[in-house]
PDB file of N, CA and C in Angstrom:
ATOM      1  N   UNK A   1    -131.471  71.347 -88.059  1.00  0.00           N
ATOM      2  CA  UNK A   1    -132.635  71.285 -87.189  1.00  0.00           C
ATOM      3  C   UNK A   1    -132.689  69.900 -86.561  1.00  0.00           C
ATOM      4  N   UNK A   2    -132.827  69.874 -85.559  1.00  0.00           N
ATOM      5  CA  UNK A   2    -132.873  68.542 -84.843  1.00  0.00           C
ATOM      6  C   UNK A   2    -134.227  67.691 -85.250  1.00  0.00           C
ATOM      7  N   UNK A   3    -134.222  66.522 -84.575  1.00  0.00           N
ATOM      8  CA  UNK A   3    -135.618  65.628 -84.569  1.00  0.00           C
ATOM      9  C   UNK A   3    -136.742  66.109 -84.108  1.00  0.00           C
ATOM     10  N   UNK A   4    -136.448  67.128 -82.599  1.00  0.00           N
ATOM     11  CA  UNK A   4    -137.418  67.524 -82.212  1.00  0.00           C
ATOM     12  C   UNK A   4    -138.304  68.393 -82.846  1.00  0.00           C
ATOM     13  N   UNK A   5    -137.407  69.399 -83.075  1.00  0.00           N
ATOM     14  CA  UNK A   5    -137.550  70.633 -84.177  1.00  0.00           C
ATOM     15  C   UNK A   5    -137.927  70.472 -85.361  1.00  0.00           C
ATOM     16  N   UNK A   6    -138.394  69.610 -86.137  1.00  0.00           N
ATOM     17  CA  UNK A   6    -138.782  69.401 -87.283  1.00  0.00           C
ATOM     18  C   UNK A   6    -140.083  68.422 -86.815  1.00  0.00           C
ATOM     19  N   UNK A   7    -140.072  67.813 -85.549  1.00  0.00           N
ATOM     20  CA  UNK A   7    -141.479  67.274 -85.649  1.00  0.00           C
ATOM     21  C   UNK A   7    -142.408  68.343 -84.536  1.00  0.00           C
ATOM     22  N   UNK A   8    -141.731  69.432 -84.234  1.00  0.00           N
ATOM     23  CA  UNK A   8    -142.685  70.308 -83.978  1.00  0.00           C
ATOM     24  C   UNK A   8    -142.622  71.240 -84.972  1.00  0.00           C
ATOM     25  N   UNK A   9    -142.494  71.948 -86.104  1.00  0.00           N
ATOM     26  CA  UNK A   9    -142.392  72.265 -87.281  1.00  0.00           C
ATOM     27  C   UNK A   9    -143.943  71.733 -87.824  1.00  0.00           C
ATOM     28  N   UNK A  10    -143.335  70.233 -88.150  1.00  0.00           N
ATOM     29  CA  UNK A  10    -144.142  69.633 -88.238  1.00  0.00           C
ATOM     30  C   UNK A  10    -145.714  69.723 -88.402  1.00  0.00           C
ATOM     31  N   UNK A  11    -145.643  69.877 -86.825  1.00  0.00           N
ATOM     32  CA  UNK A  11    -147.064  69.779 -86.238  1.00  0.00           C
ATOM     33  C   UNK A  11    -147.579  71.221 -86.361  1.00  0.00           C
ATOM     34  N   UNK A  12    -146.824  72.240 -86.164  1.00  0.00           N
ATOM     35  CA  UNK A  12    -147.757  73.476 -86.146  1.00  0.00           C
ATOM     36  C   UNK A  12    -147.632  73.570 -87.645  1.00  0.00           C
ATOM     37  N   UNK A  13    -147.112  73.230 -88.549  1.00  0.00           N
ATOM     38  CA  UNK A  13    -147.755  73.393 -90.011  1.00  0.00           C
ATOM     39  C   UNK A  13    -148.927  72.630 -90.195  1.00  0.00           C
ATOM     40  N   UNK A  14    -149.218  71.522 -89.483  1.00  0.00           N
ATOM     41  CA  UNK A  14    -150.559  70.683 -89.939  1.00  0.00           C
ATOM     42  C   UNK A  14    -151.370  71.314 -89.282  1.00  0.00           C
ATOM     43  N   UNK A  15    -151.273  71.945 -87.905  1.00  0.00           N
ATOM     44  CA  UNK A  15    -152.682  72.674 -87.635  1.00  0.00           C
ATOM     45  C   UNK A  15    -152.599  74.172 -88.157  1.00  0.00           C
ATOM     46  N   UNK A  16    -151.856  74.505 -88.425  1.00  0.00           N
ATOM     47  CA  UNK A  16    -152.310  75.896 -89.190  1.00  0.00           C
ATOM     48  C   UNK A  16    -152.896  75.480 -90.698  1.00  0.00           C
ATOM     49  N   UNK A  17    -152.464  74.342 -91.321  1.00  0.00           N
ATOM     50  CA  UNK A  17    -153.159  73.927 -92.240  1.00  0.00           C
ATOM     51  C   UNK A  17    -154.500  73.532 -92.260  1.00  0.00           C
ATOM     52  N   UNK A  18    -154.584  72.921 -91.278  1.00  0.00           N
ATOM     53  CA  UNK A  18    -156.157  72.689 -90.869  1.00  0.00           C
ATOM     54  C   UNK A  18    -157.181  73.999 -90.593  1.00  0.00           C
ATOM     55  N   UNK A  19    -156.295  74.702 -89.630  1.00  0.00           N
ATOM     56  CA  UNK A  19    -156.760  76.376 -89.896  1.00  0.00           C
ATOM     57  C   UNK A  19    -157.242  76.847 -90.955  1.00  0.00           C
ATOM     58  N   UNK A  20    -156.380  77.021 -92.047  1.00  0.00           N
ATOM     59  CA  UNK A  20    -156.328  77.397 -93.667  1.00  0.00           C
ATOM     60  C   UNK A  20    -157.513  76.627 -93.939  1.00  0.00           C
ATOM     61  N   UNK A  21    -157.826  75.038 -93.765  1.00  0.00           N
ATOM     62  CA  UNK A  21    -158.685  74.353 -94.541  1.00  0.00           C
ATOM     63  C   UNK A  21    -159.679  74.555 -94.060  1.00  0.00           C
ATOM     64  N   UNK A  22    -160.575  74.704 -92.532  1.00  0.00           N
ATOM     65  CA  UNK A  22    -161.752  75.294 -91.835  1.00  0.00           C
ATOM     66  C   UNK A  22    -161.985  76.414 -92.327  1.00  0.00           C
ATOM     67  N   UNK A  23    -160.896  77.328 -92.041  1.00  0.00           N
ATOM     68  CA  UNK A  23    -161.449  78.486 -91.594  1.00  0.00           C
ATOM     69  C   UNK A  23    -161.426  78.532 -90.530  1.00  0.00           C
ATOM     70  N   UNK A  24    -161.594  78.368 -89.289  1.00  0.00           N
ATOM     71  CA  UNK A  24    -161.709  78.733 -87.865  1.00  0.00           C
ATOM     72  C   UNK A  24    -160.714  78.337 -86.960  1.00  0.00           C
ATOM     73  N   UNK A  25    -160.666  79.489 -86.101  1.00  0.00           N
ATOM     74  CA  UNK A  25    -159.770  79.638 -85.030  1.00  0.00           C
ATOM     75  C   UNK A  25    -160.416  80.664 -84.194  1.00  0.00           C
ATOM     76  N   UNK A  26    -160.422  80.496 -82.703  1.00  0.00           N
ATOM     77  CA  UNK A  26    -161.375  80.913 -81.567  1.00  0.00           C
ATOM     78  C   UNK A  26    -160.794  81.121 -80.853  1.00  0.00           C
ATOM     79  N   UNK A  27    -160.348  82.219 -80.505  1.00  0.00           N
ATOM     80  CA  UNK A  27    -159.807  83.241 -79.667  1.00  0.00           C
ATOM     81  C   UNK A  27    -159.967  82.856 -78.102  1.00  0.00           C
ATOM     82  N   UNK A  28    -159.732  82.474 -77.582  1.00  0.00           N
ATOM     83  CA  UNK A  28    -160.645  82.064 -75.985  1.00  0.00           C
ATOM     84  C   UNK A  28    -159.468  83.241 -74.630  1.00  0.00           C
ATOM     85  N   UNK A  29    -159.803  83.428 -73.380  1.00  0.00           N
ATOM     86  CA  UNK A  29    -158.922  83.540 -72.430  1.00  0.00           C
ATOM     87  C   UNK A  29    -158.661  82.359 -72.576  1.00  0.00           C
ATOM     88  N   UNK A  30    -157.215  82.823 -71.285  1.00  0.00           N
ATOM     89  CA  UNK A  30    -156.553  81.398 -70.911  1.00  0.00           C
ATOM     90  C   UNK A  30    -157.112  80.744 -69.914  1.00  0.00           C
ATOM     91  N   UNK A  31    -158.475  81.508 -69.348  1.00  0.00           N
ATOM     92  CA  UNK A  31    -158.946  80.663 -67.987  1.00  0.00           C
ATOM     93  C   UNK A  31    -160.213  79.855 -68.812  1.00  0.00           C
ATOM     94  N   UNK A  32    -160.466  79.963 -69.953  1.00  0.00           N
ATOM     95  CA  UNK A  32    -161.460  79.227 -71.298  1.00  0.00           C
ATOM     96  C   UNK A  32    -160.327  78.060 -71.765  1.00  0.00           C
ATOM     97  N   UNK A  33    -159.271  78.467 -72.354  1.00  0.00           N
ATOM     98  CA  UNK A  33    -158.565  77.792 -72.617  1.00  0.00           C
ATOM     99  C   UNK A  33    -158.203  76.190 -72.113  1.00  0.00           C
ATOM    100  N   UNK A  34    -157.532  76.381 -70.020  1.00  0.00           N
ATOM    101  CA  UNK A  34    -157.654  75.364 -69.818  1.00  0.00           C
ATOM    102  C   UNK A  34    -158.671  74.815 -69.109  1.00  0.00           C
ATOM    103  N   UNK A  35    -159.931  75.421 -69.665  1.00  0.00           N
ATOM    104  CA  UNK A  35    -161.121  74.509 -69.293  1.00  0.00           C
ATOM    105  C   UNK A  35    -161.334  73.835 -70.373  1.00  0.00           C
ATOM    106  N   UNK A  36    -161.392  74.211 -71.774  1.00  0.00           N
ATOM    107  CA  UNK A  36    -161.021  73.564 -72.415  1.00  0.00           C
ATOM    108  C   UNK A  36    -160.047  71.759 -72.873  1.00  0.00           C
ATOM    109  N   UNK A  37    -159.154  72.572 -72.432  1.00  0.00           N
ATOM    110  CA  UNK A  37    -157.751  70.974 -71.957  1.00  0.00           C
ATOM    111  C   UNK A  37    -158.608  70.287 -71.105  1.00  0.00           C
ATOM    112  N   UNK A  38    -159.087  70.630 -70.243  1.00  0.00           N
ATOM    113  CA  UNK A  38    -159.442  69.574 -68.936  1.00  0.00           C
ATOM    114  C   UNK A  38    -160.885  68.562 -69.415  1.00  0.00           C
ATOM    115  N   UNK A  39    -161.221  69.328 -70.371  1.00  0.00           N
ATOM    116  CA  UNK A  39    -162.334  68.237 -71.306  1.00  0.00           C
ATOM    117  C   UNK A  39    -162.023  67.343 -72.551  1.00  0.00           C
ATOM    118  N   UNK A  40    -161.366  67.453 -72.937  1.00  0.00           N
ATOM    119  CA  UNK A  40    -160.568  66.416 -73.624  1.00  0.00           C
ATOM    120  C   UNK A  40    -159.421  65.573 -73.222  1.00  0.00           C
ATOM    121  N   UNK A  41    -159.423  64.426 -73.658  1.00  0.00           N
ATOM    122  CA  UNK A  41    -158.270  63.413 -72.988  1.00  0.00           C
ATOM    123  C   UNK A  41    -157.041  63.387 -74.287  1.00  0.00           C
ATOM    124  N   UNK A  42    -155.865  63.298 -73.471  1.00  0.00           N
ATOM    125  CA  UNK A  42    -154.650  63.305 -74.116  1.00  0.00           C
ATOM    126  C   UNK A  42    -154.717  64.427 -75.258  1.00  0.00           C
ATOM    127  N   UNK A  43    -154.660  65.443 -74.471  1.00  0.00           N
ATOM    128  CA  UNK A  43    -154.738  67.180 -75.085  1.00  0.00           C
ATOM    129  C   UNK A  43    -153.181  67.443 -75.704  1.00  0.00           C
ATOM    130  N   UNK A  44    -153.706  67.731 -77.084  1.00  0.00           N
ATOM    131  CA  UNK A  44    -152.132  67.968 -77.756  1.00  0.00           C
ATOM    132  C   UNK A  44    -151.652  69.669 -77.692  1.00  0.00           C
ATOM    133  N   UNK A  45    -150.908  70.576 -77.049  1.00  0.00           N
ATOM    134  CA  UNK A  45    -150.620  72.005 -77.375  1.00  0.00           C
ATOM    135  C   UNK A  45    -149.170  72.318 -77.866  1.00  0.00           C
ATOM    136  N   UNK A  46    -149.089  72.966 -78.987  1.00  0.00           N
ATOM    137  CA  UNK A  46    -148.115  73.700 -79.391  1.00  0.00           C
ATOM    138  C   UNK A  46    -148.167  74.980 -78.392  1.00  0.00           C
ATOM    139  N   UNK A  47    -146.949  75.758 -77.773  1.00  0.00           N
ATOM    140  CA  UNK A  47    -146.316  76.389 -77.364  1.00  0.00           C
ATOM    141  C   UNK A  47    -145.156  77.195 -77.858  1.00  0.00           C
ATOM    142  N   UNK A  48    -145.896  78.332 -77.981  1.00  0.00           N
ATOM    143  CA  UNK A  48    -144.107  79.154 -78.542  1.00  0.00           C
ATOM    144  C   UNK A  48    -144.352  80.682 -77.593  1.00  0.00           C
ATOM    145  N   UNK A  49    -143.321  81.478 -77.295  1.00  0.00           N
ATOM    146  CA  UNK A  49    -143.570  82.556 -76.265  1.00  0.00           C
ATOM    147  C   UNK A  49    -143.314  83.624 -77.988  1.00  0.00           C
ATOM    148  N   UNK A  50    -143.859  84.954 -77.303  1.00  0.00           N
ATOM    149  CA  UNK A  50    -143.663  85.837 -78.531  1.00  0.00           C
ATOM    150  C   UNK A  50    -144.022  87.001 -78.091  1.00  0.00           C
ATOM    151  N   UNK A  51    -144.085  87.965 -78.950  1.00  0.00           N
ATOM    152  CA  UNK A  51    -144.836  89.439 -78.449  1.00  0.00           C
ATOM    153  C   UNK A  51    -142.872  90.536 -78.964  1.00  0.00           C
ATOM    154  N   UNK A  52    -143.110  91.649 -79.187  1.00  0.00           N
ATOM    155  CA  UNK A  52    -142.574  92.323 -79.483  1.00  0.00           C
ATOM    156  C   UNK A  52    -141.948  93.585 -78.741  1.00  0.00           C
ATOM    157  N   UNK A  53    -142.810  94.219 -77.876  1.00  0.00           N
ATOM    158  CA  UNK A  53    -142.350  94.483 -76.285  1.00  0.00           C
ATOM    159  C   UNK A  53    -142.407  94.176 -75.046  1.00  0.00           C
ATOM    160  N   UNK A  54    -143.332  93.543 -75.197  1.00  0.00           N
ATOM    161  CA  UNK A  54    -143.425  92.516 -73.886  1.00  0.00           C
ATOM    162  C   UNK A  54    -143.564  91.418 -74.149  1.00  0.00           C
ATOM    163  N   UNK A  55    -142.869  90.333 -73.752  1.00  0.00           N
ATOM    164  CA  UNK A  55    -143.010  88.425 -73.828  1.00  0.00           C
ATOM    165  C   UNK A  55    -144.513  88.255 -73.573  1.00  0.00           C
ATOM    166  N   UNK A  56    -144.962  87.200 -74.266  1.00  0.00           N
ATOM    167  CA  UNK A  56    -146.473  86.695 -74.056  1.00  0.00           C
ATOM    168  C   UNK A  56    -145.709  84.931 -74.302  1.00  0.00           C
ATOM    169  N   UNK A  57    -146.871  84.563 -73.656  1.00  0.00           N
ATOM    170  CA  UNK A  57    -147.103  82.680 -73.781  1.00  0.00           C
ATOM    171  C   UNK A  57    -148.440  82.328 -74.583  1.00  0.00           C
ATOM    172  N   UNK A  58    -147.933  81.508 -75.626  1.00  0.00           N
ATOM    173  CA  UNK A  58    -148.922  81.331 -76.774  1.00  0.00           C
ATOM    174  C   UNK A  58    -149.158  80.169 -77.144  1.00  0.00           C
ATOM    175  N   UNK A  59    -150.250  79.698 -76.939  1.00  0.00           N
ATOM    176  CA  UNK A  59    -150.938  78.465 -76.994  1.00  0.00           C
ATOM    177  C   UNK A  59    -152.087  78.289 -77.763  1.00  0.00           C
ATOM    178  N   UNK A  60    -152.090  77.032 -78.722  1.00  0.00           N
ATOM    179  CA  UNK A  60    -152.926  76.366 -79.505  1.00  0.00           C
ATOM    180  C   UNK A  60    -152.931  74.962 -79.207  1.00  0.00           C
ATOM    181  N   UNK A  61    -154.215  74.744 -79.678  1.00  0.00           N
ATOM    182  CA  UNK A  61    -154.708  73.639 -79.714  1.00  0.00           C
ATOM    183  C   UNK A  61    -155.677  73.140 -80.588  1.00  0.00           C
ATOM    184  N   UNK A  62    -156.831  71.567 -79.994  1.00  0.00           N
ATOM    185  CA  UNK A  62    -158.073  71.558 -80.882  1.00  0.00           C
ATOM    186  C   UNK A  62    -158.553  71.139 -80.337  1.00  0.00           C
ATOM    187  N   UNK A  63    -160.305  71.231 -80.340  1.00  0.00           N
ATOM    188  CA  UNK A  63    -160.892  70.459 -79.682  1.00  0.00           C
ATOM    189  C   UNK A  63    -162.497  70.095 -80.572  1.00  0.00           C
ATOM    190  N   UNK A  64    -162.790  69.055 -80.642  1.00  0.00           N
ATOM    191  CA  UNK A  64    -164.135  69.144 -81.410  1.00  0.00           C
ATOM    192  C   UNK A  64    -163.971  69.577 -82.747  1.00  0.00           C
ATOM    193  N   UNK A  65    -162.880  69.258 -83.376  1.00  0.00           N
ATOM    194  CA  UNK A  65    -162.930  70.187 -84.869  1.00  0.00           C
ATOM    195  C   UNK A  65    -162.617  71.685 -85.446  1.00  0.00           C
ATOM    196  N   UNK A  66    -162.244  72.026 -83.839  1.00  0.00           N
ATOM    197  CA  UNK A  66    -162.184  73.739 -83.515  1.00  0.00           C
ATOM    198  C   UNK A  66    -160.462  73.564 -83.359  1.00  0.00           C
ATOM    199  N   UNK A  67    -160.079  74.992 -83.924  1.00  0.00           N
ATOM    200  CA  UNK A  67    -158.634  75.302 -82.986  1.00  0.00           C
ATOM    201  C   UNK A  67    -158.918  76.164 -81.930  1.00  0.00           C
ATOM    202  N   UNK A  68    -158.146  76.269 -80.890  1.00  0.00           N
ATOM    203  CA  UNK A  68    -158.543  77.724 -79.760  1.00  0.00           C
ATOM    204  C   UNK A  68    -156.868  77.747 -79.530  1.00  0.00           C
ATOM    205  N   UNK A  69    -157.312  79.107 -79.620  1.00  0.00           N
ATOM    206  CA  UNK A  69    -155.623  79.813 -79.247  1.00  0.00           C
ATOM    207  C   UNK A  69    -156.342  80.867 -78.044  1.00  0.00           C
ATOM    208  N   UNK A  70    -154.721  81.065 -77.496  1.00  0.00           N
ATOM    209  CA  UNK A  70    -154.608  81.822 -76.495  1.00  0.00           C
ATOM    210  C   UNK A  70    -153.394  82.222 -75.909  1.00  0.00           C
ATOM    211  N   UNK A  71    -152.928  83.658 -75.785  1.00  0.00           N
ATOM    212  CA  UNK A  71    -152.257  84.574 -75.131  1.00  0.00           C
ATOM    213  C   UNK A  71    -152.052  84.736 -73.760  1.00  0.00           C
ATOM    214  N   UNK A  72    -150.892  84.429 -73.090  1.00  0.00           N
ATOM    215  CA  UNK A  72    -150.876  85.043 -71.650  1.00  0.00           C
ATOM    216  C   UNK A  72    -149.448  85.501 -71.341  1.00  0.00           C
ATOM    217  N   UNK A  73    -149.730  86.292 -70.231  1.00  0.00           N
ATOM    218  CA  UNK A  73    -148.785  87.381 -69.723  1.00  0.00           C
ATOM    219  C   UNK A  73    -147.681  86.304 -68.923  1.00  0.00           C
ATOM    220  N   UNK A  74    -148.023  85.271 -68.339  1.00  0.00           N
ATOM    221  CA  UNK A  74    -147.761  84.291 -67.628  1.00  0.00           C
ATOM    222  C   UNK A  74    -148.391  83.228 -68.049  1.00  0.00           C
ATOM    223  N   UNK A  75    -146.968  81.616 -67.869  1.00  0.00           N
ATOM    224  CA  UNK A  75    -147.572  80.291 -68.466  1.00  0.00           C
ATOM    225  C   UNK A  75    -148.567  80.312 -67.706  1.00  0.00           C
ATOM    226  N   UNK A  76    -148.892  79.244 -68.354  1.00  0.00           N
ATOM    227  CA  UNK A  76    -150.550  78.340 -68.084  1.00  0.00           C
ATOM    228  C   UNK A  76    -149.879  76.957 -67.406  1.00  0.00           C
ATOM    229  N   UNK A  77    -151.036  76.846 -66.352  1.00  0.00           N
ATOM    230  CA  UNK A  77    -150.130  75.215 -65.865  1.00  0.00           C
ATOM    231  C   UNK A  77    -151.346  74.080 -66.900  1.00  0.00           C
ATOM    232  N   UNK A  78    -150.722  73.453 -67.399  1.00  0.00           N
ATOM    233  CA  UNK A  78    -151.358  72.840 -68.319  1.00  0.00           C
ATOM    234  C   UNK A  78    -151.580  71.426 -67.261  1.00  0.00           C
ATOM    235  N   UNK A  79    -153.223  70.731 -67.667  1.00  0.00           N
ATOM    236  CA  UNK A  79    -153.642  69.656 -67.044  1.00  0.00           C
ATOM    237  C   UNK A  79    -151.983  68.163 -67.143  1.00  0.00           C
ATOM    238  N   UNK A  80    -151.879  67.475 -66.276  1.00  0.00           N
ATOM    239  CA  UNK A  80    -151.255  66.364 -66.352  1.00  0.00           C
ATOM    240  C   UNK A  80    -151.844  65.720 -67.770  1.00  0.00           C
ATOM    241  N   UNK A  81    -150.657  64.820 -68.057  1.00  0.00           N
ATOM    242  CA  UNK A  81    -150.872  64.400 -69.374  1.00  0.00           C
ATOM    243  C   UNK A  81    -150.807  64.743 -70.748  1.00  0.00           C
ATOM    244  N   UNK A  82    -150.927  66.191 -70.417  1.00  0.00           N
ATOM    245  CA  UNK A  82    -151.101  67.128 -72.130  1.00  0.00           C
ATOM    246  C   UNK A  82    -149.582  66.918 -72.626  1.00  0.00           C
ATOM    247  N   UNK A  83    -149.947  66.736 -74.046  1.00  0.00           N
ATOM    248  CA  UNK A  83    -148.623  66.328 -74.255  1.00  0.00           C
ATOM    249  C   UNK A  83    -148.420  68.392 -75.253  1.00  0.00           C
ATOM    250  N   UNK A  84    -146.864  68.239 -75.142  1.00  0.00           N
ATOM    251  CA  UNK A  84    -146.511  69.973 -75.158  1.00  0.00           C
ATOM    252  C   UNK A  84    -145.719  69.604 -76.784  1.00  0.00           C
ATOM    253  N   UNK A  85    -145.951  70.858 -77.561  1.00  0.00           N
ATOM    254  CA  UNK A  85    -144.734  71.058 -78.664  1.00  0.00           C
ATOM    255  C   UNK A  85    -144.424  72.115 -78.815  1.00  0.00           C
ATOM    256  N   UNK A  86    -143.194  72.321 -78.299  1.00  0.00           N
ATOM    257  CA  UNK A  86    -142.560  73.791 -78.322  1.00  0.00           C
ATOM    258  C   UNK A  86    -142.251  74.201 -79.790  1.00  0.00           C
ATOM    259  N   UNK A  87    -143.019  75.243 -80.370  1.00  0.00           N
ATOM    260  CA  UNK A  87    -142.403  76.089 -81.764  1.00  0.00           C
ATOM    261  C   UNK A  87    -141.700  77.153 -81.093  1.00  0.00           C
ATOM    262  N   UNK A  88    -141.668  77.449 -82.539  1.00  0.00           N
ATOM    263  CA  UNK A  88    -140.498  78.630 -82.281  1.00  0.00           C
ATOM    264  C   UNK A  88    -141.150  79.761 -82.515  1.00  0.00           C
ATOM    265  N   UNK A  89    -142.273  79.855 -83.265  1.00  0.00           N
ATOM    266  CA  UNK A  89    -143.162  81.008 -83.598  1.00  0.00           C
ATOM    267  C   UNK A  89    -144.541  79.800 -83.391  1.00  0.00           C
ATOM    268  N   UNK A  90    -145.848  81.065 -83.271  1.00  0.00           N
ATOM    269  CA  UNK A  90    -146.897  80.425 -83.762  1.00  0.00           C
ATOM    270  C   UNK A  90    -147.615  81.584 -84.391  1.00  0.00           C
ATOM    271  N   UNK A  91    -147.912  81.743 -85.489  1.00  0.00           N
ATOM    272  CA  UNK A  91    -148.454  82.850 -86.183  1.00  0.00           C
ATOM    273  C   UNK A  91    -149.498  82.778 -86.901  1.00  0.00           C
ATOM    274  N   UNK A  92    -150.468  83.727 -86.481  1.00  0.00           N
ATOM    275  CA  UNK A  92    -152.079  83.494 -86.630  1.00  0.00           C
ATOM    276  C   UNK A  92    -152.906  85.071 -87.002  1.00  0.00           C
ATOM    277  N   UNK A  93    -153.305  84.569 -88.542  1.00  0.00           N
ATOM    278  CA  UNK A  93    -153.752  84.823 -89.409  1.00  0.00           C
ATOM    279  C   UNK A  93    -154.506  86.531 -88.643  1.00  0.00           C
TER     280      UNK A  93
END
């Protein structure tokens, strides 16, 4: 596994851990979603595509203590600045 790959590993194990430790995760659209991003500064998202007959684009994040995930048929153009971590899965509870 490369450098990258283990520090995005990484990272979606600490927020699904944080998941595990809340409890909460909030379902939003993706047009909630990046209204979301656009209110917080230096917005962190994991990214992994998935779905089983049809490809989806799958995005998490946090904001305020909250995670919000979100599903789309097509990427999301994410605000300038957001910094991205591509997984390989993101899998939610």
């Amino acid at each position: 596994m490369s450098a990258a790959g283990g520090a995005a590993a990484a990272a979606a194990a600490a927020i699904a851990q944080a998941i595990r430790a809340s409890g909460v995760l909030v379902r939003v659209s993706p047009d909630d979603f990046q209204k979301i991003l656009r209110k917080g500064e230096q917005a962190l998202v994991i990214y992994a595509t998935g779905g089983l007959f049809k490809s989806n684009h799958q995005y998490l994040t946090s904001y305020k203590g909250f995670a919000f995930f979100t599903k789309s048929a097509t990427e999301i153009i994410l605000p300038a600045g957001t910094e991205t971590i591509v997984a390989n899965k993101i899998w939610i509870p």
